[in-house]
Protein backbone atom coordinates (compact mmCIF):
# COMPACT_ATOMS: atom_id res chain seq x y z
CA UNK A 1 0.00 0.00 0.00
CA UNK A 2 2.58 2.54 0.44
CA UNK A 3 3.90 1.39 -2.95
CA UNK A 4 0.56 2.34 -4.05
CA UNK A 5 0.28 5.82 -2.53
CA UNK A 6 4.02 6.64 -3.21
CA UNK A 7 3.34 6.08 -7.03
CA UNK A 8 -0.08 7.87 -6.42
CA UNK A 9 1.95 10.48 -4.62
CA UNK A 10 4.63 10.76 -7.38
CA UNK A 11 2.05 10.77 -10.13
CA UNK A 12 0.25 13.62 -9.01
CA UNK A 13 3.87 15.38 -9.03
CA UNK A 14 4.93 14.85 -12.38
CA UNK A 15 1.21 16.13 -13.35
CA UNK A 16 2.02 19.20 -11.42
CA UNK A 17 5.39 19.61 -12.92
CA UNK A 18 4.11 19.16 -16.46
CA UNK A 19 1.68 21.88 -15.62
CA UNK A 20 4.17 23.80 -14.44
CA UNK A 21 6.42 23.51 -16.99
CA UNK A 22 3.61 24.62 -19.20
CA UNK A 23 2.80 27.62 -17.90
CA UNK A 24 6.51 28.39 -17.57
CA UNK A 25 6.87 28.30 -21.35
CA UNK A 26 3.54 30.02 -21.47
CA UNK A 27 4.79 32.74 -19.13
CA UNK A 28 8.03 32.41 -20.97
CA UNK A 29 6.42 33.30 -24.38
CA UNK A 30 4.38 36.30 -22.65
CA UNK A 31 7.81 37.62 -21.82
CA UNK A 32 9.08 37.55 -24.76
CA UNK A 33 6.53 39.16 -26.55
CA UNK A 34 6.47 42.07 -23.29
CA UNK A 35 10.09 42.70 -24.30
CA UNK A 36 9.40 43.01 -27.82
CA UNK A 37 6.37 45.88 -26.84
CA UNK A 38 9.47 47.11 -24.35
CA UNK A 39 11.61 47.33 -27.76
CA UNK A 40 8.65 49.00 -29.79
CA UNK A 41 7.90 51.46 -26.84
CA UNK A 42 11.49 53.00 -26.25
CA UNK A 43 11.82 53.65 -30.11
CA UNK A 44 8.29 55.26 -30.12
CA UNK A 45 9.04 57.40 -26.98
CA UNK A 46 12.62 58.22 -28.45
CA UNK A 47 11.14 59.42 -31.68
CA UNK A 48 8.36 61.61 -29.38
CA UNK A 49 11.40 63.18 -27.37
CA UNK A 50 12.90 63.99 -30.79
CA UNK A 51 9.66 65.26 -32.38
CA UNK A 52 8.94 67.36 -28.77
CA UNK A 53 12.66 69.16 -29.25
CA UNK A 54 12.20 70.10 -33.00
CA UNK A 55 9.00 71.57 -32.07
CA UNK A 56 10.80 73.09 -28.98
CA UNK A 57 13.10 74.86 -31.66
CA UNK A 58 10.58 75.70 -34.07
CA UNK A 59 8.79 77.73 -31.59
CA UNK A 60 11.70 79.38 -30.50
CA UNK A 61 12.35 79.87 -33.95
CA UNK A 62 8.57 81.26 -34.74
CA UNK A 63 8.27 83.34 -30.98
CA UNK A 64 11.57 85.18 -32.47
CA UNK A 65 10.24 85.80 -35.95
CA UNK A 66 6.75 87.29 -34.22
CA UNK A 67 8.95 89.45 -32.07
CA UNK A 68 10.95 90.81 -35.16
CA UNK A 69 7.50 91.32 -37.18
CA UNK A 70 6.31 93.21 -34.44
CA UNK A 71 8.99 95.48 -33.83
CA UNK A 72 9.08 95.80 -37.55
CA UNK A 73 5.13 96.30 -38.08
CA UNK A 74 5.33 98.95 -35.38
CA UNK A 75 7.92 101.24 -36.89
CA UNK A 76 5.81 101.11 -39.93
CA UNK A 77 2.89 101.95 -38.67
CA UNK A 78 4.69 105.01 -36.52
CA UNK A 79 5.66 105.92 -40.23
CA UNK A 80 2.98 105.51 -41.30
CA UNK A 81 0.64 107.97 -38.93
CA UNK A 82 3.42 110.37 -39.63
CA UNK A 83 3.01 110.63 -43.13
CA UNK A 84 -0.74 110.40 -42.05
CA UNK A 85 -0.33 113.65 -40.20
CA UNK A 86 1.93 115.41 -42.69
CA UNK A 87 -0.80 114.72 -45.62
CA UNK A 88 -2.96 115.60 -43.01
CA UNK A 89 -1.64 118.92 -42.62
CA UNK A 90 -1.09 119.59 -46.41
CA UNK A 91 -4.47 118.79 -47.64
CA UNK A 92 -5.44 121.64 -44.63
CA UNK A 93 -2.88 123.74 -46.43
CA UNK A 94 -4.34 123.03 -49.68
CA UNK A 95 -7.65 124.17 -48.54
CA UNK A 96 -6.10 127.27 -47.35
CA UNK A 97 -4.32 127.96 -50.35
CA UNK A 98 -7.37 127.19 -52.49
CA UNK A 99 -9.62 129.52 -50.29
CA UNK A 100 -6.95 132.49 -50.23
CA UNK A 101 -6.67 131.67 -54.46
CA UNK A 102 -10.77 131.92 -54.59
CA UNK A 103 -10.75 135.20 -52.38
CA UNK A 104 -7.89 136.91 -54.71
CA UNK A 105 -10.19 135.70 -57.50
CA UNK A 106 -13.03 137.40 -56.38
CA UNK A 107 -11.89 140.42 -55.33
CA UNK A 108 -10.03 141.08 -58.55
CA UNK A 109 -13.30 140.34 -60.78
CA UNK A 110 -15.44 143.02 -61.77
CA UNK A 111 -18.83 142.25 -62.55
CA UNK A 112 -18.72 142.91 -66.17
CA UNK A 113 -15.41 141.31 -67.35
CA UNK A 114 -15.83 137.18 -67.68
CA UNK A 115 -12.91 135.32 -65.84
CA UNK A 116 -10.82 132.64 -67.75
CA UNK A 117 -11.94 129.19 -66.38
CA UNK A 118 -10.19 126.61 -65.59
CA UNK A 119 -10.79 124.61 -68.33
CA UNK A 120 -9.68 127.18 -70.78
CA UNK A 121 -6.08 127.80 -69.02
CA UNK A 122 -6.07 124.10 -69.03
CA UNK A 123 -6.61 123.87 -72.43
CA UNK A 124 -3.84 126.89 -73.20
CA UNK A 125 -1.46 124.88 -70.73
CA UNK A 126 -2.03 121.81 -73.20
CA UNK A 127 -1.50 123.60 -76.48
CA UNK A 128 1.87 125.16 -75.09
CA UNK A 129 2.76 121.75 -73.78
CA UNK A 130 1.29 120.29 -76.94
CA UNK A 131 4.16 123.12 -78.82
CA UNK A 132 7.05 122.34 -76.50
CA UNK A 133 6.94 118.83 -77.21
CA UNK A 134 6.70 119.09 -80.28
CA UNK A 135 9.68 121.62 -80.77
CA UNK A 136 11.72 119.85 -78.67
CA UNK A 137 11.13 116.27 -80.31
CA UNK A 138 10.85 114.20 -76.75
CA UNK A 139 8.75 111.33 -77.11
CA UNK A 140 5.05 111.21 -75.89
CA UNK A 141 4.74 107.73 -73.69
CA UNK A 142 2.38 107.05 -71.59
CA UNK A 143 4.73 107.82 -68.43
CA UNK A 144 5.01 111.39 -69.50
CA UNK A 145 1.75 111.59 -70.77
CA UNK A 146 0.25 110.85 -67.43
CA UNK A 147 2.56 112.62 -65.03
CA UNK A 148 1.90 115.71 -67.91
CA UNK A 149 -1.74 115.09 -67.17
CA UNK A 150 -1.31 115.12 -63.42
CA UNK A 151 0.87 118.29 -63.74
CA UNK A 152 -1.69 120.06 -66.06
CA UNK A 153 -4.45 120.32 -63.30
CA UNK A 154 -1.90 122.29 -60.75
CA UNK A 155 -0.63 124.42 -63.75
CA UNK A 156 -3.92 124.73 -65.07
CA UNK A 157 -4.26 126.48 -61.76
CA UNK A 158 -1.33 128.09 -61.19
CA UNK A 159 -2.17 129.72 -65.04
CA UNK A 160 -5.28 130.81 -63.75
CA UNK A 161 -3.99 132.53 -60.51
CA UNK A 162 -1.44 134.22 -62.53
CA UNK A 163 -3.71 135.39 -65.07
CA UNK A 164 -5.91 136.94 -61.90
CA UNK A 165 -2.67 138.56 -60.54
CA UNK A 166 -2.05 140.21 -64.19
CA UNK A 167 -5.24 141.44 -64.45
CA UNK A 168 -5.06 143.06 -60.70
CA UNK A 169 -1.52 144.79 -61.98
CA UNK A 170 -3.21 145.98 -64.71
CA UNK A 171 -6.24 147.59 -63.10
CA UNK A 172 -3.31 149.02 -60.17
CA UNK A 173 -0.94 149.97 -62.96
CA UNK A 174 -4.63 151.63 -64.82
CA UNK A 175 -5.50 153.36 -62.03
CA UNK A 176 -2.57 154.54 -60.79
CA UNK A 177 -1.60 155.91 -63.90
């Protein structure tokens, strides 16, 4: 009987140990296959510590271009509202002018003479132009042609208000005489 309980006995231990020795290599095989996620996980977290210090530098990069762009949009803008003010204060001197120019105007018309207009010294201004060019043989391109269009309105002016100051001289220089 003992024979019969020590094979019993060392039956039931060999069943153990071949369960044992299963889940070892099934334990064995779920190690392995940690190790290889262990691999796998240090690359990815590697390649996230790279990717998190180029974007580290890139914002270092950008937060230095935004600082430059500022400093840069501000001085133009300071410009800017200068030039603002300066235009500012020559369209007010403009006005000025052009009210002082009407007032001369009017108080050297008499009722019955007519008054060149504008468009007539404008049209003089062209024909002399027109002559000059002419006469002189430069060429007519449309670069000239538009800054002489731009200049025509201020002489066309200027003609005018000179006309009006000859016209005073002569009724001084009639009167006094």
């Amino acid at each position: 009987m003992t024979n019969g309980i020590g094979v019993f006995v060392d039956g039931v231990v060999a069943i153990l140990l071949v369960l044992t020795i299963g889940y070892c290599m099934l334990l064995n095989r779920r190690l392995k296959l940690l190790k290889a996620d262990e691999q796998s996980l240090r690359a990815t977290i590697s390649e996230l510590v790279t990717a998190t210090e180029i974007a580290e530098r890139a914002i270092g990069g950008l937060k230095l271009t935004v600082h430059e762009c500022d400093m840069g949009l501000g001085e133009r803008l300071r410009k800017a509202e200068r030039v603002s003010i300066e235009m500012d204060r020559a369209v007010v001197a403009g006005k000025d002018l052009l009210s002082r120019l009407s007032q001369i105007v009017s108080a050297g018309r008499r009722s019955d003479e007519p008054v060149a207009s504008v468009d007539e010294a404008r049209r003089d201004d062209v024909k002399s132009e027109a002559k000059n060019t002419v006469a002189n043989g430069a060429r007519n391109d449309t670069k000239n042609s538009a800054r002489n269009g731009a200049r025509s309105g201020a002489k066309a002016v200027a003609a005018a208000a000179e006309a009006f100051a000859e016209k005073l001289r002569t009724k001084v220089h009639g009167l006094a005489a």
